[in-house]
Protein backbone atom coordinates (compact mmCIF):
# COMPACT_ATOMS: atom_id res chain seq x y z
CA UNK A 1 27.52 3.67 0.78
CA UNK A 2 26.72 0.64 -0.04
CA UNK A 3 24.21 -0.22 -3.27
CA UNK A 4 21.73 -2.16 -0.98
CA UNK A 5 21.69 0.72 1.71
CA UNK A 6 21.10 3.19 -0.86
CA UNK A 7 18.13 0.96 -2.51
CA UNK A 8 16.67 0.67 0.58
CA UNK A 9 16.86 4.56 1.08
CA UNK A 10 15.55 4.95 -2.13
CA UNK A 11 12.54 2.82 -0.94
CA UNK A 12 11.56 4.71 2.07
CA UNK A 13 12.04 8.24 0.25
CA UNK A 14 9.89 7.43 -2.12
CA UNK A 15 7.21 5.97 0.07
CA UNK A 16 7.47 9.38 1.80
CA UNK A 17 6.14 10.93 -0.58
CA UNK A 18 3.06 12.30 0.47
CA UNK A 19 0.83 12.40 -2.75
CA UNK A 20 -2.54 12.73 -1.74
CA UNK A 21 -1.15 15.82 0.67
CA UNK A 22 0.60 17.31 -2.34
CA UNK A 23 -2.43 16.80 -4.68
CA UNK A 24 -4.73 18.77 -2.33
CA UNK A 25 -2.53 21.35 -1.70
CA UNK A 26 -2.34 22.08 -5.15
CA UNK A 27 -6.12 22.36 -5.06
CA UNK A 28 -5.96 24.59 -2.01
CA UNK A 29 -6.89 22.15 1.01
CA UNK A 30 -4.59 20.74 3.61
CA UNK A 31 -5.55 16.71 3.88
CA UNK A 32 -4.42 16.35 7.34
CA UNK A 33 -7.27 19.09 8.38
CA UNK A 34 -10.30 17.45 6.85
CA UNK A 35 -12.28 14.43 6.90
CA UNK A 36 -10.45 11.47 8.86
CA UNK A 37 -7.60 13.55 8.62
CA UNK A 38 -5.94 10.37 6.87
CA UNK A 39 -3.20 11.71 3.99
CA UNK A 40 -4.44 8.69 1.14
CA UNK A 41 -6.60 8.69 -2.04
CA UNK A 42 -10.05 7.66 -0.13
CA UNK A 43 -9.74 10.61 2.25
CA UNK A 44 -8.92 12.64 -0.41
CA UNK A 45 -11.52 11.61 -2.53
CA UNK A 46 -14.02 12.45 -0.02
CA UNK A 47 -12.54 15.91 -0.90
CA UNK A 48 -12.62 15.93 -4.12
CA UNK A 49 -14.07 13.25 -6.07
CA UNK A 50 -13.12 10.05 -7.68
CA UNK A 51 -11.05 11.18 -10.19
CA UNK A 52 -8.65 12.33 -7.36
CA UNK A 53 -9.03 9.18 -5.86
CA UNK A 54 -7.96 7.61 -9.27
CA UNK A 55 -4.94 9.65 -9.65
CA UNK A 56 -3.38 9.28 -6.27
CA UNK A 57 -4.01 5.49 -6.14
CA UNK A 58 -2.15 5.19 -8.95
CA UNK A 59 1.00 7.40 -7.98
CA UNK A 60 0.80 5.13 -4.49
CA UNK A 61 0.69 2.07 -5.88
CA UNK A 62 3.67 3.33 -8.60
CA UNK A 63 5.77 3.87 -5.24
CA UNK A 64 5.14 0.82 -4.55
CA UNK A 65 5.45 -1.05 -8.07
CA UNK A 66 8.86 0.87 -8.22
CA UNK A 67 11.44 -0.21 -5.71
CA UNK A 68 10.35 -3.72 -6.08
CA UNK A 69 11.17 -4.04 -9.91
CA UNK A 70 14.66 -2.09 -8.96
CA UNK A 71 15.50 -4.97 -5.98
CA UNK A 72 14.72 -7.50 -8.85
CA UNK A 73 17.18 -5.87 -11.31
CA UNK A 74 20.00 -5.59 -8.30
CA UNK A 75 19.64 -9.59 -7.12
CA UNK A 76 19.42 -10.43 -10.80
CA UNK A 77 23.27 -9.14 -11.43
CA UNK A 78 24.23 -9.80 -7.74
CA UNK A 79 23.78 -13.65 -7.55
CA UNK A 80 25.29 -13.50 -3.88
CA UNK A 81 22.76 -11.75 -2.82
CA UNK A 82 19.67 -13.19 -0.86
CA UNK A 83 17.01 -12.28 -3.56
CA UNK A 84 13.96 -12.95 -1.15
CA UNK A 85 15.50 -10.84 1.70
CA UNK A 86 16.23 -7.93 -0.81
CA UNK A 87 12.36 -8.01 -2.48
CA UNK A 88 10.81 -8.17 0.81
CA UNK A 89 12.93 -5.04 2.22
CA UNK A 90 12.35 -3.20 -0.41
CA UNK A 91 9.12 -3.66 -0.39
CA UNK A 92 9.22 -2.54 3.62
CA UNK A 93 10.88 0.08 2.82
CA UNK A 94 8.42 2.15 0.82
CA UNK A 95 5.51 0.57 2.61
CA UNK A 96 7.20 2.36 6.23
CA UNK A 97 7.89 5.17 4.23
CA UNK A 98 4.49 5.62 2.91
CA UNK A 99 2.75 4.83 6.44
CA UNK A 100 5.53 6.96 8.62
CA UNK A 101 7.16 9.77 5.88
CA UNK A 102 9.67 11.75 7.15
CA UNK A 103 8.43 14.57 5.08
CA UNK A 104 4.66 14.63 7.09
CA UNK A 105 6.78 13.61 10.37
CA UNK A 106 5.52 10.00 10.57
CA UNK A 107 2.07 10.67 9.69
CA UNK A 108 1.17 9.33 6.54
CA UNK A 109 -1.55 6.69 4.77
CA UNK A 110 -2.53 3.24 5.71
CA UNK A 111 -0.40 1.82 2.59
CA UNK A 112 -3.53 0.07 0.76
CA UNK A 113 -2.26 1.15 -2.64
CA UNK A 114 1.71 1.03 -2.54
CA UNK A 115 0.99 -2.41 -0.93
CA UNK A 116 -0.86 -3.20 -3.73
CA UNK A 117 2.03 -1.92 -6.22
CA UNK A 118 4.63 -3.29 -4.40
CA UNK A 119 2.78 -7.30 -4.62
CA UNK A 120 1.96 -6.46 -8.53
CA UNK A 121 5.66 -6.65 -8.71
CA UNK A 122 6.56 -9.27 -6.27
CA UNK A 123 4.02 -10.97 -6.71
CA UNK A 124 1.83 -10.43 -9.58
CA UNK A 125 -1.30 -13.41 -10.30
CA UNK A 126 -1.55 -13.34 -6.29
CA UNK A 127 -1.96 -9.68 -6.31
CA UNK A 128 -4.44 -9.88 -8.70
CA UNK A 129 -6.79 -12.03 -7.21
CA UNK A 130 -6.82 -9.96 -4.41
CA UNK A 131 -7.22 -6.93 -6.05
CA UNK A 132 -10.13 -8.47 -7.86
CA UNK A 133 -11.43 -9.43 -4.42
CA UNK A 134 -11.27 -5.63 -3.60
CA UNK A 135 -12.92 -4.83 -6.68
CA UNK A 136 -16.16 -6.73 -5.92
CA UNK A 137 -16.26 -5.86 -2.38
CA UNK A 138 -16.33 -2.30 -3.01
CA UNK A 139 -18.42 -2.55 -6.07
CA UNK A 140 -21.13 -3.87 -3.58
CA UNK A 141 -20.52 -2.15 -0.55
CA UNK A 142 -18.77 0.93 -1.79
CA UNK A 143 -16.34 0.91 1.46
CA UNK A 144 -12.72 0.89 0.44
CA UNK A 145 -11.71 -0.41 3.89
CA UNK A 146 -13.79 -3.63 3.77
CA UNK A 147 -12.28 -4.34 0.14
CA UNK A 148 -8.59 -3.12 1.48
CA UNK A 149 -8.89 -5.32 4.75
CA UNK A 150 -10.55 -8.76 2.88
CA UNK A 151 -7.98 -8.70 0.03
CA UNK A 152 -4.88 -8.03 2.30
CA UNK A 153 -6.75 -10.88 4.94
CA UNK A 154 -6.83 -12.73 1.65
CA UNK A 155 -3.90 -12.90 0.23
CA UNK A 156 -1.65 -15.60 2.34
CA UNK A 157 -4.44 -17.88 1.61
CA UNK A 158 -4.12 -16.73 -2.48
CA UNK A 159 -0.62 -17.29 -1.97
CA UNK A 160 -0.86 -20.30 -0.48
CA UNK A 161 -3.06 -21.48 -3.26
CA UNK A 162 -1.01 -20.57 -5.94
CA UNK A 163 2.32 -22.61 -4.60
CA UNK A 164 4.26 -19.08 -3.60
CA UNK A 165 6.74 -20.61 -1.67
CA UNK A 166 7.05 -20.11 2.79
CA UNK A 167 9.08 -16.90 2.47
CA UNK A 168 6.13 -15.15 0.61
CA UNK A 169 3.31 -16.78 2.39
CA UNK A 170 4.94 -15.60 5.86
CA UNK A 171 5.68 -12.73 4.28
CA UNK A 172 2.13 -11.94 2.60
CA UNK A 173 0.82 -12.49 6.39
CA UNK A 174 3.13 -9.83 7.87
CA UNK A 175 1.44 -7.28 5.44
CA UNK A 176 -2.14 -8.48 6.11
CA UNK A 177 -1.14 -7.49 9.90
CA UNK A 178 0.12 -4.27 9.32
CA UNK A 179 -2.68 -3.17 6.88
CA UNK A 180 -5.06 -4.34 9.83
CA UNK A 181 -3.26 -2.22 12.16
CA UNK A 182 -3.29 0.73 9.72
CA UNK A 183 -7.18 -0.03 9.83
CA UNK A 184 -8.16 -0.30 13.73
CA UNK A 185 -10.53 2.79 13.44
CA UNK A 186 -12.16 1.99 10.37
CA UNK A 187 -12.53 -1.75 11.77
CA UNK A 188 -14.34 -0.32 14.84
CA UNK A 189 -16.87 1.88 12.47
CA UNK A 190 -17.37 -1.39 10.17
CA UNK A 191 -18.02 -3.19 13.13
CA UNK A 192 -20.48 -0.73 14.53
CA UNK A 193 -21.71 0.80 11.49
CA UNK A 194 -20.84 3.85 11.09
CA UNK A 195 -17.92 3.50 8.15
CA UNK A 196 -19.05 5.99 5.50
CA UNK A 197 -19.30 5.20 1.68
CA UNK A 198 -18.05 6.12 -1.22
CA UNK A 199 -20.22 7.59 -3.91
């Protein structure tokens, strides 16, 4: 096989990895069968606290952090390579993986936090402003979907901005599509209301 096939495997494995399922199974409760039914931190969190939503952010957004740093390594000694093309698969690798695991049979999380790994490594001061953004928005309004959709409706303009060049900006707008596809229910309960907080 060839290296860039098996990076690319390596991505969607790993963003298969179900890890708020396997944290509440170790705590005795099956995700999928309460709350939204959603298999990511906030659900989970709903469950059992904040600290669990601390922990399992982080291990998503590590799958996500991961893959990228490895694509950067492989173009860096493979010059012939289309560095871009590599990052950005990568990147939509673990992000499918997380959203669709083959381990849950497609049904995974809406990909807020290996998103947000994956651009701390791709691309890092534009990541942070819209993590910042998220920050403040759920400080205030303690909904994790209004911070998750403004920062990821955010970020082509961040990128934009902060002179990321065409590829990223095009490619920061794909993302902000997907993670407001990933979001259609919890846009209809903003929209009308009824989106719970977080405490």
């Amino acid at each position: 096989m060839k290296p860039t096939f098996l990076l690319l495997l390596f991505s969607y494995l790993l963003g298969s990895i179900p890890t708020a399922y396997i944290y509440c199974r170790l705590r005795g409760k099956d995700i999928r069968k309460e709350g939204s039914g959603n298999v990511g931190a906030t659900n989970a969190a709903r469950l059992f606290g904040k600290t669990a939503f601390g922990i399992i952010f982080f291990f998503d957004a590590l799958k996500g952090f991961v893959p990228v740093c490895f694509a950067k390594v492989y173009t860096s000694n493979t010059p012939e390579l289309s560095s871009d093309l590599l990052l950005f698969s990568s990147f939509a690798a673990v992000l499918i993986g997380h959203i669709f695991p083959v381990f849950l049979r497609g049904k995974g999380g809406k990909g807020v936090a290996t998103s947000m790994g994956g651009l701390l490594a791709l691309m890092p001061l534009g990541s942070l402003c819209a993590l910042s953004l998220f920050g403040i928005l759920f400080y205030w309004k303690r909904k994790v979907s209004l911070g998750s959709l403004s920062a990821a409706l955010t970020l082509p303009l961040f990128s934009k901005i902060l002179g990321y060049s065409t590829s990223y900006i095009y490619f920061s707008i794909a993302l902000a599509l997907l993670i407001v596809y990933t979001h259609h229910s919890n846009i209809r309960r903003l929209l009308s209301g009824t989106e719970p907080k977080m405490k």
